[in-house]
C-alpha atoms as a PDB file:
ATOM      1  CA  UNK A   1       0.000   0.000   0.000  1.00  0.00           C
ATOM      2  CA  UNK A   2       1.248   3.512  -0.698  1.00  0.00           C
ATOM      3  CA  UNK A   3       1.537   6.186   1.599  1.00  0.00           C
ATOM      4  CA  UNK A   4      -0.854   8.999   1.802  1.00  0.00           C
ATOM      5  CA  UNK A   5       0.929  12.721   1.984  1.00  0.00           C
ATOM      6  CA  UNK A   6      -0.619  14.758   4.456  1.00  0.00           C
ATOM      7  CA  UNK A   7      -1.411  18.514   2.997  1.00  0.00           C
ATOM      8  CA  UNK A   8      -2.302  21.778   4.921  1.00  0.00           C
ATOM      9  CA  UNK A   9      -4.761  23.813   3.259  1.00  0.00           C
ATOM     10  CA  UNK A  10      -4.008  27.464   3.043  1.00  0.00           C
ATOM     11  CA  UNK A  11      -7.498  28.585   1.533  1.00  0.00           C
ATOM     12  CA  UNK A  12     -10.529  27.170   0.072  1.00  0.00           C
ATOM     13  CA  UNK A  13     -13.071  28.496  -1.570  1.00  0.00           C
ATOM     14  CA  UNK A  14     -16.139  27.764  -2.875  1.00  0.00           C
ATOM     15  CA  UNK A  15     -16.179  27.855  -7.097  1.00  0.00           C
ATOM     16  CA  UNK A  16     -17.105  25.465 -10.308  1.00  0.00           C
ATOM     17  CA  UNK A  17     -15.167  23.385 -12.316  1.00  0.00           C
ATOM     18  CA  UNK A  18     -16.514  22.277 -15.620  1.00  0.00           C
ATOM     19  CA  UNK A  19     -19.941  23.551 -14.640  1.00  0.00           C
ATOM     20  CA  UNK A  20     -19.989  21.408 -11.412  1.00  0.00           C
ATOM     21  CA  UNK A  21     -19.599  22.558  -8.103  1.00  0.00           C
ATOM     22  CA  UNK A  22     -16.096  22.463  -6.476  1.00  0.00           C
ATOM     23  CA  UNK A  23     -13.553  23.456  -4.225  1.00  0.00           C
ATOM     24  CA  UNK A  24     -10.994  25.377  -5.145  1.00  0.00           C
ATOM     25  CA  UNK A  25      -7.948  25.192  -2.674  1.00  0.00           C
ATOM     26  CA  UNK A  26      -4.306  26.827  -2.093  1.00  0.00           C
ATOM     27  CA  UNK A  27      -1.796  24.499  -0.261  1.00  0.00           C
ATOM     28  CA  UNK A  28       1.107  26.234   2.244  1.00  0.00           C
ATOM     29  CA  UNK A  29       4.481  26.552   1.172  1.00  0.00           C
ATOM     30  CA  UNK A  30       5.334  23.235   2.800  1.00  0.00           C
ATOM     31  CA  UNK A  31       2.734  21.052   1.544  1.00  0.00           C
ATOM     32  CA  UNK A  32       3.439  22.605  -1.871  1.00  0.00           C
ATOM     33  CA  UNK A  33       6.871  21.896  -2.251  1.00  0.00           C
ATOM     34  CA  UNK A  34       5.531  18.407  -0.820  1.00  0.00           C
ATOM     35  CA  UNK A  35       2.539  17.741  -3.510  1.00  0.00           C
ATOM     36  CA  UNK A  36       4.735  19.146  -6.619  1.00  0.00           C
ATOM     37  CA  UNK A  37       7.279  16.348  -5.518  1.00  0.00           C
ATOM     38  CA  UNK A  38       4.427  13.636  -5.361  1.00  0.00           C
ATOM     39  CA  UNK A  39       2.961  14.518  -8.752  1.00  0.00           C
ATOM     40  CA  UNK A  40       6.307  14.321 -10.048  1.00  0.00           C
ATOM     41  CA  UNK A  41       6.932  11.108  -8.696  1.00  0.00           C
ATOM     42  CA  UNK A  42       3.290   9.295  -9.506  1.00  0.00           C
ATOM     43  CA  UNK A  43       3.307  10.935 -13.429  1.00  0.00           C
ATOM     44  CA  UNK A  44       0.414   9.195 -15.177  1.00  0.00           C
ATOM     45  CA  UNK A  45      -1.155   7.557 -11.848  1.00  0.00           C
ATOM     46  CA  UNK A  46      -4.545   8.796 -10.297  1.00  0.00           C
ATOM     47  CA  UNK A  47      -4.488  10.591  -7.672  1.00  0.00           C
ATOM     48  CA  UNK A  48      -7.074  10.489  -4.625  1.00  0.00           C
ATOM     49  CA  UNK A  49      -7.663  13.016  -2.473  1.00  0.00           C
ATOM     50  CA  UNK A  50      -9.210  11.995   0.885  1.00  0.00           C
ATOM     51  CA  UNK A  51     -10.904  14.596   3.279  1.00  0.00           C
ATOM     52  CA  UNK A  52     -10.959  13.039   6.802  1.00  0.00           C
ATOM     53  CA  UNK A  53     -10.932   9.779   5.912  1.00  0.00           C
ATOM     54  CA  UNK A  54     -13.525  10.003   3.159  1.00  0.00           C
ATOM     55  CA  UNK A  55     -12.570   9.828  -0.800  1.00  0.00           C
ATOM     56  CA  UNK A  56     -13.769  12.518  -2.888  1.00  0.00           C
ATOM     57  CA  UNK A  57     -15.334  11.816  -6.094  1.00  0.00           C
ATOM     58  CA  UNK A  58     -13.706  12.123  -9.517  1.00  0.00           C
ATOM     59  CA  UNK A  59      -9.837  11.217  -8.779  1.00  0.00           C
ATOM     60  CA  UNK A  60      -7.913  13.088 -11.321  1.00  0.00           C
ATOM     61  CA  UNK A  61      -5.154  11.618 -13.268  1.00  0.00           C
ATOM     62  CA  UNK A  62      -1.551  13.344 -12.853  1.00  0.00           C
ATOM     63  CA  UNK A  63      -0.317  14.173 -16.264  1.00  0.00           C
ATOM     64  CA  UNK A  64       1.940  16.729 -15.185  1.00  0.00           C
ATOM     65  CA  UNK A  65       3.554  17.797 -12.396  1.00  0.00           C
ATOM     66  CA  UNK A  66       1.230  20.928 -10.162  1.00  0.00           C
ATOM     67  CA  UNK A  67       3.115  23.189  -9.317  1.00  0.00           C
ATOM     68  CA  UNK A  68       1.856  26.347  -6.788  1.00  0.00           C
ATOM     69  CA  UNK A  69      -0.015  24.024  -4.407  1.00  0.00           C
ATOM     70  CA  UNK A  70      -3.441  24.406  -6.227  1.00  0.00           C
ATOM     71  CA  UNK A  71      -6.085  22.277  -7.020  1.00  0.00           C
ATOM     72  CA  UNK A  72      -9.819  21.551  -7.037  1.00  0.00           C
ATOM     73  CA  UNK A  73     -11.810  18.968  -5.217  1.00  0.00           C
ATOM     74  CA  UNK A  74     -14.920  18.474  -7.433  1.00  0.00           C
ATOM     75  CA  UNK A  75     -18.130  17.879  -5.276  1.00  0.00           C
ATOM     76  CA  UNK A  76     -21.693  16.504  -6.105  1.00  0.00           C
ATOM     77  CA  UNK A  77     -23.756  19.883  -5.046  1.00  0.00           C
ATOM     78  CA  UNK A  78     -22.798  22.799  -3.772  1.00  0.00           C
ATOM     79  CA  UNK A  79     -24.135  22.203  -0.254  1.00  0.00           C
ATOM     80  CA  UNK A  80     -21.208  19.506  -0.350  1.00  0.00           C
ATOM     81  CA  UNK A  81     -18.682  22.243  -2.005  1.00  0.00           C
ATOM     82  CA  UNK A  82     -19.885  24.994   0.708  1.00  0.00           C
ATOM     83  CA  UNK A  83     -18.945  21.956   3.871  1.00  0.00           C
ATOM     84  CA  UNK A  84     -16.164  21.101   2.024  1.00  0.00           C
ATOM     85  CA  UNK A  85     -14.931  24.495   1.861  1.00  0.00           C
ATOM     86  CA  UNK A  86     -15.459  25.344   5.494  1.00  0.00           C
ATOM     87  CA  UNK A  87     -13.883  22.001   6.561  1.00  0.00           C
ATOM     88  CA  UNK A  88     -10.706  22.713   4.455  1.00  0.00           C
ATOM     89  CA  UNK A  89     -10.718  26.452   6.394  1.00  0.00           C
ATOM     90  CA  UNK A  90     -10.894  25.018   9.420  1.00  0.00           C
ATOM     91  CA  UNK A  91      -7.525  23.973  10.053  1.00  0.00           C
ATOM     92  CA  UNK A  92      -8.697  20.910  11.318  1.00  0.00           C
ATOM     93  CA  UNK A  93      -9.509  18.974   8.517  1.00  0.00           C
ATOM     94  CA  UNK A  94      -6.949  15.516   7.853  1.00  0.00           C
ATOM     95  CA  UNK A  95      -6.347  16.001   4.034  1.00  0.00           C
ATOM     96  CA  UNK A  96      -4.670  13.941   2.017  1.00  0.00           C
ATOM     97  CA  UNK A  97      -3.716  12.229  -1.594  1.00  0.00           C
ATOM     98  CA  UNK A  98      -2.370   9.081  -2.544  1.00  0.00           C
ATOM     99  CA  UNK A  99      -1.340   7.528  -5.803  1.00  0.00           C
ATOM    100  CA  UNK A 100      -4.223   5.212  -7.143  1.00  0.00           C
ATOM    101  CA  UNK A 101      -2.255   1.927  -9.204  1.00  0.00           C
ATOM    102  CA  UNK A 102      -4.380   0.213 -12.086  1.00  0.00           C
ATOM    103  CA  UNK A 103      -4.901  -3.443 -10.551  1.00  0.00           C
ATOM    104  CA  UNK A 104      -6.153  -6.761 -13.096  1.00  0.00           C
ATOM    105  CA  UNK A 105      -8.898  -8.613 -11.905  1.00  0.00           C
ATOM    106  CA  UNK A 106      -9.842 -11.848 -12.071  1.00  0.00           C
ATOM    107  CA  UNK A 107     -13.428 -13.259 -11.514  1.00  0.00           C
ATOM    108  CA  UNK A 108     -13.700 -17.016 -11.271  1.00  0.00           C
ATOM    109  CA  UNK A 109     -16.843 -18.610 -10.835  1.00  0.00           C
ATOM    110  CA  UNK A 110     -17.423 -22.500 -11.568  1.00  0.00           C
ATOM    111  CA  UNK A 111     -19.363 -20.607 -15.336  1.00  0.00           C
ATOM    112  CA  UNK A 112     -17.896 -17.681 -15.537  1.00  0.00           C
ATOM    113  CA  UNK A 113     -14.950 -15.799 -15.718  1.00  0.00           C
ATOM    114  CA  UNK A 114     -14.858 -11.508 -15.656  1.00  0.00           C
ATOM    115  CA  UNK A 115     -11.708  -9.723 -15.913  1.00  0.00           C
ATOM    116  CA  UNK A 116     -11.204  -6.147 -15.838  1.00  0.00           C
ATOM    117  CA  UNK A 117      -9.762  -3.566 -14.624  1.00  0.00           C
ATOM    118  CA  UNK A 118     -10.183  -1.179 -11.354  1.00  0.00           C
ATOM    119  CA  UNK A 119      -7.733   2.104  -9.954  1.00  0.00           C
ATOM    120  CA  UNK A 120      -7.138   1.067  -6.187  1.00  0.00           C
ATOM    121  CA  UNK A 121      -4.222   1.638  -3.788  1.00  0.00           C
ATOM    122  CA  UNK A 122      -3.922  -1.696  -2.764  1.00  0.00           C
ATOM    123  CA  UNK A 123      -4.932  -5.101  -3.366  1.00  0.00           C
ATOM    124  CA  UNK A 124      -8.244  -5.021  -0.697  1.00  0.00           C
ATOM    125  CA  UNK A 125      -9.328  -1.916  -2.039  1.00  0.00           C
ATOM    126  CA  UNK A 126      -9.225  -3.009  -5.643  1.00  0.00           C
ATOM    127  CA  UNK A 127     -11.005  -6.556  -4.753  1.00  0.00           C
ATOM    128  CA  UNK A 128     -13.936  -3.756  -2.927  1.00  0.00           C
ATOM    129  CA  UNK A 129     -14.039  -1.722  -6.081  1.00  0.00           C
ATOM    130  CA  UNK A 130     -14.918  -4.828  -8.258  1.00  0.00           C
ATOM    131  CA  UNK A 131     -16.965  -6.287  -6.125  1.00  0.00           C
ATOM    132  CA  UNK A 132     -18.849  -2.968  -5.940  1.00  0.00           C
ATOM    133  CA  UNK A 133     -18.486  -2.525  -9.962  1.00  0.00           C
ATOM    134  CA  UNK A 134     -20.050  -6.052 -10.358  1.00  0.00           C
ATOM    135  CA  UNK A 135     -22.967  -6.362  -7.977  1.00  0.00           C
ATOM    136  CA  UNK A 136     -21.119  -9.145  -6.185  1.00  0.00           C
ATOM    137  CA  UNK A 137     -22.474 -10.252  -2.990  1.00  0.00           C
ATOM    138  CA  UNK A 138     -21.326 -12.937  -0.421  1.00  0.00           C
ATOM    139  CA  UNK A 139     -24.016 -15.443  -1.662  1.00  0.00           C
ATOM    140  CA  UNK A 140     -21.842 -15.778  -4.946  1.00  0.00           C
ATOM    141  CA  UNK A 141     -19.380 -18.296  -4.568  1.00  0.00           C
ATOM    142  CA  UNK A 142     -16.407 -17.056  -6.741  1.00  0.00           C
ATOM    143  CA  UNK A 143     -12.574 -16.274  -6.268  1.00  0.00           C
ATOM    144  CA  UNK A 144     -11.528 -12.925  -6.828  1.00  0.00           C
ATOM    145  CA  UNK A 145      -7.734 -12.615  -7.942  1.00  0.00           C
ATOM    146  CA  UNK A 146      -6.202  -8.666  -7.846  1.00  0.00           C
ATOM    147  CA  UNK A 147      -2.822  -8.222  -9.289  1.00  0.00           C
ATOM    148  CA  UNK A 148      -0.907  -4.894 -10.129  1.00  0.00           C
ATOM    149  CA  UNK A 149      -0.789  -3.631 -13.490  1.00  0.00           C
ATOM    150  CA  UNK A 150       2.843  -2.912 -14.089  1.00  0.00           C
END
């Protein structure tokens, strides 16, 4: 599993991205110098941000290194942006990112076999996401196989 970089928000302010409500956010000097050295070092991964232990929606992939310690945290309304926001502000909030890796999955039922492909940090959370993906519940008798995608 990788490790998660702690950041210290700055500012955050309520704003849209792409016509859907976000956060708009300004690292401090610190935790910039620390996130333009991550997205340098995970080039091409995804990235996800967490917000006190809680993912936010629509991981973005790094495809060049951020400089400036800026980003946006897209949000499903703006009641969520306006929390968010005011979270971020607080000083209090624990806000991270981690590198996502692309994991292989394999689906083997005594019938059937599925395999795909699902962005996870580790090996349990990629199993999770396909399990959620696939409407898999414990009933199902099946072997689920994650491996990285080098």
């Amino acid at each position: 599993m990788t490790e998660a970089l702690k950041l210290e928000v700055k500012e955050a302010e309520v704003s849209e991205y792409h016509n859907d409500p976000a956060v708009l956010f300004v690292l401090t000097a610190q935790s910039a110098d620390s996130f333009l050295a991550f997205t340098r070092k995970n080039m091409n991964k995804t990235m996800l941000f967490r917000v006190d232990g809680r993912d936010m929606i629509k991981p973005p992939r790094i495809v060049q290194e951020i400089p400036g310690g800026r980003g946006v945290l897209s949000t499903s309304n703006m009641d969520e942006a306006i929390a968010l926001a005011e979270r971020l502000n607080s000083g209090n909030a624990d806000f991270e990112v981690e590198a996502t890796r692309e994991w292989r999955i394999s689906v083997i039922s005594t019938q059937t076999v599925y395999l795909g492909r699902v962005e996870a940090t580790d090996e349990e959370s990629a199993i999770k996401a396909a399990i959620a993906e696939l409407g898999i519940n414990k009933a199902h008798q099946l072997r689920l196989i994650a491996q990285p995608v080098e």
